[in-house]
Protein backbone atom coordinates (compact mmCIF):
# COMPACT_ATOMS: atom_id res chain seq x y z
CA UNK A 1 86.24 120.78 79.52
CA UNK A 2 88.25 120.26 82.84
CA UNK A 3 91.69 121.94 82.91
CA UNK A 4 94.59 121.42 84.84
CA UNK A 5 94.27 122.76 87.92
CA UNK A 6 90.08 121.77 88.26
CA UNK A 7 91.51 118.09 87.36
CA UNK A 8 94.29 117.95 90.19
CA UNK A 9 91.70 119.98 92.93
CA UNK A 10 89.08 117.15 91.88
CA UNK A 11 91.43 113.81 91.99
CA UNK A 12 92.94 115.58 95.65
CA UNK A 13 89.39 115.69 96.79
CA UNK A 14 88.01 112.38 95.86
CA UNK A 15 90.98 110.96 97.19
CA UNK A 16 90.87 112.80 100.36
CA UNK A 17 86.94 111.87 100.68
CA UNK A 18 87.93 107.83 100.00
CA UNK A 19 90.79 107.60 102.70
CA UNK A 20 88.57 109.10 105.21
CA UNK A 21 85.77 106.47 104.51
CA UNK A 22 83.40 108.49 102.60
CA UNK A 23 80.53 106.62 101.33
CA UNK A 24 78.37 109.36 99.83
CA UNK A 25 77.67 110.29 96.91
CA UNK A 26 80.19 112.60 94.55
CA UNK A 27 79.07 114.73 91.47
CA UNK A 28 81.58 116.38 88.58
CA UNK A 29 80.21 119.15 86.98
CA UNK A 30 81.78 120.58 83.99
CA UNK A 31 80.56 124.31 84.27
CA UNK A 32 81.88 124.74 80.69
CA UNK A 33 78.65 123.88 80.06
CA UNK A 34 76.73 125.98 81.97
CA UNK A 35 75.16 129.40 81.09
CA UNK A 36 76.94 131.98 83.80
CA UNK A 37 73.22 132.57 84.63
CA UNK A 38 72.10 128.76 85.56
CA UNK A 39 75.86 128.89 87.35
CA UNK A 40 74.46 131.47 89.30
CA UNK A 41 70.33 129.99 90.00
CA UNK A 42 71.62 126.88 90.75
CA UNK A 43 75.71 127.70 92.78
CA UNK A 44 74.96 130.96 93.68
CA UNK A 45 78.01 132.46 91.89
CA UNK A 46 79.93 131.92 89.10
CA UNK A 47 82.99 129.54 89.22
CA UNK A 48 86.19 130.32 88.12
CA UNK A 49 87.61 126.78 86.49
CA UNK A 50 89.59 125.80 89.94
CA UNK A 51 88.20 122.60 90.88
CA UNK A 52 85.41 124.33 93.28
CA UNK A 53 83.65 122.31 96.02
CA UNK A 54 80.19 122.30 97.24
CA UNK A 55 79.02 120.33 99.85
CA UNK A 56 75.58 119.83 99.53
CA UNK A 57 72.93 118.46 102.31
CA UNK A 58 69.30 117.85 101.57
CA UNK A 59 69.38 120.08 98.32
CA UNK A 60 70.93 122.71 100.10
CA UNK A 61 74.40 124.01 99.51
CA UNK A 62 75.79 124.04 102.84
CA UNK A 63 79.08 124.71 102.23
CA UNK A 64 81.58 126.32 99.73
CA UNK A 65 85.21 126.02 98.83
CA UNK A 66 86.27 128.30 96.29
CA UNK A 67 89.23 129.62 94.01
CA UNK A 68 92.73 128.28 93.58
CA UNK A 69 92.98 127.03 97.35
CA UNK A 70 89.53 124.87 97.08
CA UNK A 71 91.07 122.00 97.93
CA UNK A 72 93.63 123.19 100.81
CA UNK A 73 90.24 124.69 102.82
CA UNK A 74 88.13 121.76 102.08
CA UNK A 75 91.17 118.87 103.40
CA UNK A 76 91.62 121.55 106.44
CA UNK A 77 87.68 121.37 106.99
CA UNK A 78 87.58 117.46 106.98
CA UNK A 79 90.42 117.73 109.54
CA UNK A 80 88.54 119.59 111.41
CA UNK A 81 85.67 117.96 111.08
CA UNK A 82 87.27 114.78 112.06
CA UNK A 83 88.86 116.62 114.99
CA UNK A 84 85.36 117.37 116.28
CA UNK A 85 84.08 114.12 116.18
């Protein structure tokens, strides 16, 4: 079940993602229900319930924004992101 904090990192992010255009796709993944071992196959690590990010690109996991400032790194990597462009 999302908590608090995952909820508020999640809503930011999708947010964030829809006022810069993005047209992609988004997944939520509740890893309540997850064994720590599939966690761990399938993110590499085990998440700690703060609204983690993943950006995924053809399968891969290409990048990762983890713990309680998820959301602060992944806005400042769309910045500059956008920046670049």
């Amino acid at each position: 079940m999302l908590h608090g904090v995952a909820i508020v990192s999640i809503s930011l992010s999708i947010e964030t993602l829809y006022n810069n255009g993005y047209d992609g796709q988004i997944f939520i993944i509740d890893n309540d229900c997850m064994s720590f071992d599939f966690q761990n196959s399938i993110l590499g690590q085990l998440c700690n319930g703060w609204g983690e990010i993943f950006i995924v690109s053809e399968g891969q996991i290409t990048q990762k924004f983890l713990g309680k400032t998820s959301f602060i790194n992944f806005r400042n990597y769309l910045k500059s992101m956008s920046n670049n462009s």
